[in-house]
Protein backbone atom coordinates (compact mmCIF):
# COMPACT_ATOMS: atom_id res chain seq x y z
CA UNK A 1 -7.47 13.17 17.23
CA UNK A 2 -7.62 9.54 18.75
CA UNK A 3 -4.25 7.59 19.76
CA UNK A 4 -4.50 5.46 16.61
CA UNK A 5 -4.36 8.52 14.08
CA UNK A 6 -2.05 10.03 16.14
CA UNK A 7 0.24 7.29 16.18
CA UNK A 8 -0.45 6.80 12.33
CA UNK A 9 1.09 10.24 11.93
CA UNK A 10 3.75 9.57 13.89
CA UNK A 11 5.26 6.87 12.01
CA UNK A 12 4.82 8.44 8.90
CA UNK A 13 6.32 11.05 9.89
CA UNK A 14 9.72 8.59 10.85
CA UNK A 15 9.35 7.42 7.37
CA UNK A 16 9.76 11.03 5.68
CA UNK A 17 13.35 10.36 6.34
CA UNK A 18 13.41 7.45 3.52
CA UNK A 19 11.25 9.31 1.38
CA UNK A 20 13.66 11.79 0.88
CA UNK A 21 16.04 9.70 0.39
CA UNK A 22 14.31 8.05 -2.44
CA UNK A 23 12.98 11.04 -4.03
CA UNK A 24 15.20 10.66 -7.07
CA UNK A 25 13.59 7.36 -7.59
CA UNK A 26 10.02 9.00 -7.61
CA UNK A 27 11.49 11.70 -9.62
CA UNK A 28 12.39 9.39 -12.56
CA UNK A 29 8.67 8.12 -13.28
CA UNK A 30 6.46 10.70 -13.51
CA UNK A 31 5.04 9.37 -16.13
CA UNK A 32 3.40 5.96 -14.03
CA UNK A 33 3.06 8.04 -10.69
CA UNK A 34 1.76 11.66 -11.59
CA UNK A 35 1.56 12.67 -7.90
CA UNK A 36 5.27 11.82 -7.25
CA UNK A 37 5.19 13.63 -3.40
CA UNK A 38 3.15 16.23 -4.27
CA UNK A 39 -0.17 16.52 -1.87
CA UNK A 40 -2.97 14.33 -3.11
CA UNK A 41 -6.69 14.68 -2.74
CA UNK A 42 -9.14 11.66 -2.87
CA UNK A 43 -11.23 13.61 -5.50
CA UNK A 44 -7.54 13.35 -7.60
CA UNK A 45 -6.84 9.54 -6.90
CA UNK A 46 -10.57 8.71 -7.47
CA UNK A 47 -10.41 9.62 -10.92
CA UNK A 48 -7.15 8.45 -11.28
CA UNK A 49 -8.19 4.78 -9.71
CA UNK A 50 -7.13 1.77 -11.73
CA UNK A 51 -10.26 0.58 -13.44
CA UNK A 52 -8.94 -3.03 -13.40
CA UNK A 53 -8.51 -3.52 -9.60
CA UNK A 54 -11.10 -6.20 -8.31
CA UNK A 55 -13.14 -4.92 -5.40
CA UNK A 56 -14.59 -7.30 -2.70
CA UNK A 57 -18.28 -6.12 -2.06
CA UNK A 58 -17.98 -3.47 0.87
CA UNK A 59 -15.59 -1.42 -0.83
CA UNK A 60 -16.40 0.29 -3.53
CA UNK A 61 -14.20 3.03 -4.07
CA UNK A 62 -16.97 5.48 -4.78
CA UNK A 63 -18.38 5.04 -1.41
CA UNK A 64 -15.08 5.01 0.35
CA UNK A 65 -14.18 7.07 3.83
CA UNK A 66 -10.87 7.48 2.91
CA UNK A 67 -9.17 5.84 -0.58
CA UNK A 68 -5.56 6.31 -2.43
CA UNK A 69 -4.56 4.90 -5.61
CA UNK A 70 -0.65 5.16 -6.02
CA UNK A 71 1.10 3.63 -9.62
CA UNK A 72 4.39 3.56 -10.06
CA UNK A 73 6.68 1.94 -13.01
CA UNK A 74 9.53 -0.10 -11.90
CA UNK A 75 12.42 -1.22 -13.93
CA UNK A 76 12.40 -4.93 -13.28
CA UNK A 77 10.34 -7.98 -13.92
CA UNK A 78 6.30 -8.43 -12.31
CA UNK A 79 8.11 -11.97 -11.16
CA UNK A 80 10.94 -10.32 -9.37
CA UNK A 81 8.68 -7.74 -7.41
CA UNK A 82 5.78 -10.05 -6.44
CA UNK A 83 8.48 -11.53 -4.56
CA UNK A 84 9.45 -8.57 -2.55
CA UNK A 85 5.37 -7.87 -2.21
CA UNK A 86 4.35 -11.61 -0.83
CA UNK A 87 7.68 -12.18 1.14
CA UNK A 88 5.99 -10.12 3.70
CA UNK A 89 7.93 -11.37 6.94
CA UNK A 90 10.82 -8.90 5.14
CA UNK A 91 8.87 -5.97 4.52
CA UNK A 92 10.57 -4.32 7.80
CA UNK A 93 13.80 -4.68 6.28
CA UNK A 94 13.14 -2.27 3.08
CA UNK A 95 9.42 -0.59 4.28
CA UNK A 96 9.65 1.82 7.14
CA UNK A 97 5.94 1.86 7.68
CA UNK A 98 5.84 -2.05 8.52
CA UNK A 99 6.60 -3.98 11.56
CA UNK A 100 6.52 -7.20 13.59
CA UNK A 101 5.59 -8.93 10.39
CA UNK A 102 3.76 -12.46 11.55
CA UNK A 103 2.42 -14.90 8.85
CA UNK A 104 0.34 -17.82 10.05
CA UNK A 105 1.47 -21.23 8.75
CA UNK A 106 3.78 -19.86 6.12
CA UNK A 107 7.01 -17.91 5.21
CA UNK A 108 5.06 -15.93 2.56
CA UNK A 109 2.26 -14.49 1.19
CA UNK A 110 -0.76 -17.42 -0.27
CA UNK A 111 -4.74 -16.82 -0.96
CA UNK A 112 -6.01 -17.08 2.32
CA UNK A 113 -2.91 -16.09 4.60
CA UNK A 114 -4.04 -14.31 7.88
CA UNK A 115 -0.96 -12.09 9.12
CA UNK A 116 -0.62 -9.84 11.77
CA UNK A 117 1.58 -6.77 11.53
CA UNK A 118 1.97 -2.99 12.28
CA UNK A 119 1.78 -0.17 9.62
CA UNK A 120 2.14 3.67 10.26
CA UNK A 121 1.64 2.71 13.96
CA UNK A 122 -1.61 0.32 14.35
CA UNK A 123 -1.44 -3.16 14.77
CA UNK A 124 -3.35 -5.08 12.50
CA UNK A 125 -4.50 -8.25 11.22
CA UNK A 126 -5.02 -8.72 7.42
CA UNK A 127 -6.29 -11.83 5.45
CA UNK A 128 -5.29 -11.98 1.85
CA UNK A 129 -8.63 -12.17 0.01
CA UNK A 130 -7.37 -12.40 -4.22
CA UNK A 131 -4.23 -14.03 -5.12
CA UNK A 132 -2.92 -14.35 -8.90
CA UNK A 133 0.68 -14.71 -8.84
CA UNK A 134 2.79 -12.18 -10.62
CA UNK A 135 -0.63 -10.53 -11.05
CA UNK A 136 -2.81 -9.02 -8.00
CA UNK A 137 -3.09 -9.91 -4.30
CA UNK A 138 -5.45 -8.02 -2.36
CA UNK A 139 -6.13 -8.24 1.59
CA UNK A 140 -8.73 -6.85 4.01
CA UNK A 141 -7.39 -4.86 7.20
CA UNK A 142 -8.92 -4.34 10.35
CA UNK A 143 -8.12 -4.68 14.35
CA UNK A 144 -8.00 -8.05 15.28
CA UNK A 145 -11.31 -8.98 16.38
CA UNK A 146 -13.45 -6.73 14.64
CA UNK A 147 -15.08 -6.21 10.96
CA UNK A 148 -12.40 -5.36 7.90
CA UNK A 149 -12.37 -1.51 7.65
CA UNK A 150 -9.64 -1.19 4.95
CA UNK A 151 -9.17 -3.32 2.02
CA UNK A 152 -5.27 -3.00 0.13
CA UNK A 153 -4.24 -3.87 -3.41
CA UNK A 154 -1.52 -4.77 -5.87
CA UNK A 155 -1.78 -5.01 -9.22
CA UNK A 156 1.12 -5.51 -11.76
CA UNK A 157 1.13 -5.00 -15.60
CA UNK A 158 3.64 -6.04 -17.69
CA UNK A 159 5.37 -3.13 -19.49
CA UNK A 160 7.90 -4.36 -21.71
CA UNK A 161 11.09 -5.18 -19.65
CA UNK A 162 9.18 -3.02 -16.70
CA UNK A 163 6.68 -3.40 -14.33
CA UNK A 164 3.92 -1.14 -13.75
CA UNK A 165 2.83 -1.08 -10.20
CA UNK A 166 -0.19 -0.40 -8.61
CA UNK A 167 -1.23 0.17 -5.55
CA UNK A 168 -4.96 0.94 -4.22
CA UNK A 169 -6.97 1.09 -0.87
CA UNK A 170 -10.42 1.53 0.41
CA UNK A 171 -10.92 2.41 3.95
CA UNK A 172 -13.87 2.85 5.73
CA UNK A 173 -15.31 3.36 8.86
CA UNK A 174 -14.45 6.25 11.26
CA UNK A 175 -10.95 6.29 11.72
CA UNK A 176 -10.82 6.57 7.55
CA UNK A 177 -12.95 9.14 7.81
CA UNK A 178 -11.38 10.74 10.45
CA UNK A 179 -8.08 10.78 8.68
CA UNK A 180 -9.71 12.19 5.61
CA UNK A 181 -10.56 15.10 7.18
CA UNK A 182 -7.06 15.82 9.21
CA UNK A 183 -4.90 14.35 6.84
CA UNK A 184 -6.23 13.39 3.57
CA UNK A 185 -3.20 12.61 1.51
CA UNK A 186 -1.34 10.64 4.42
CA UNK A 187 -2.41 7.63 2.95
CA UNK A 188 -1.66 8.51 -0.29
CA UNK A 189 2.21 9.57 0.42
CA UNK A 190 2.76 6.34 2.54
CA UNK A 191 2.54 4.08 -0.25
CA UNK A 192 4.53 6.65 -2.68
CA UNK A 193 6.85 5.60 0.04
CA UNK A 194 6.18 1.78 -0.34
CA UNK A 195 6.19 2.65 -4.14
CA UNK A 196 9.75 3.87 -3.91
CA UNK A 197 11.47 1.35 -1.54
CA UNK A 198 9.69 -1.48 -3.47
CA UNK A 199 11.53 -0.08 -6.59
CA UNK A 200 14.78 0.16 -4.96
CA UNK A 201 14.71 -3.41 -3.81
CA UNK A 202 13.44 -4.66 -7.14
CA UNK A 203 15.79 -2.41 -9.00
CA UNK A 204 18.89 -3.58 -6.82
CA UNK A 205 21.78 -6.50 -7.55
């Protein structure tokens, strides 16, 4: 297992803590998350993929290494949780899985941002590639220096009062692929986890 994986583990592993503390949360949607915590294959979130999500070319789900699509309805406005998703410099405070949140030139989220952060234990920098407020914003991942290897997703339908939420990723390369095969729904139950804090922030005073 190489030190990044490892240490990808490792945090999610720290993180199981809030996930259990937010299981009731999960537990109340079944409907708009259908895996809840339950263990995930990529076979299962491929077909359950969002068909509206806008790929960059690269990253094709179909041709993934590793891929998760999460979806998750939340009881509050698309305005009120884009703001928890751009304001990323806060993430840490609600998100487990993120630190050292570092936006260049600006306090949040904008097309074109370059930030530099940690998630389940690698350090990372990510550019913001598709930004429609109150809509989508997606970003490419990667180690700074070096090609994009994942590419991460938000897209937010309108559901009456609600939100819908989703959440997709496409890694590739061979520390996706490597993760696949040791553990394949670790992506998948991290962002269940961002899922459920996201809701509890958006669902709070």
């Amino acid at each position: 297992m190489t030190s990044s994986i490892r240490s990808f583990r490792q945090a999610f592993g720290m993180a199981g803590i809030a996930t259990l503390a937010l299981g009731a949360s999960l537990a109340a949607a079944p409907a708009a998350n259908q895996a809840g915590t339950s263990i995930m294959t990529m076979k299962q979130d491929l077909a359950d993929r969002e068909k509206d999500i806008h790929w960059p070319e690269g990253f094709d789900p179909s041709r993934a290494d590793l891929f998760s699509h999460n979806a998750l309805l939340i009881n509050a406005s698309c305005e009120r949780i884009w703001g928890h998703i751009i304001d990323a410099t806060k993430w840490p405070q609600w998100y487990p899985n993120s630190k050292d949140v570092h936006i260049n030139g600006g306090d949040v989220l904008k097309g074109g941002t370059v930030f530099h952060w940690s998630t389940f234990g690698l350090p990372l920098e990510s550019k913001v590639n598709e930004f429609v407020p109150y809509t989508r914003i997606g970003w490419y991942g990667y180690a700074p220096g070096t090609a994009p290897t994942f590419y991460h997703t938000w897209y937010l339908k309108p559901q009456g009062d609600a939100c819908l939420v989703v959440t997709d990723e496409v890694g590739k390369g061979k520390d996706a692929a490597h993760l696949r095969e040791t553990d394949e729904s670790l992506m998948h139950r991290g962002h269940d986890l961002w899922l459920a804090t996201l809701k509890w922030m958006s669902e709070g005073k």
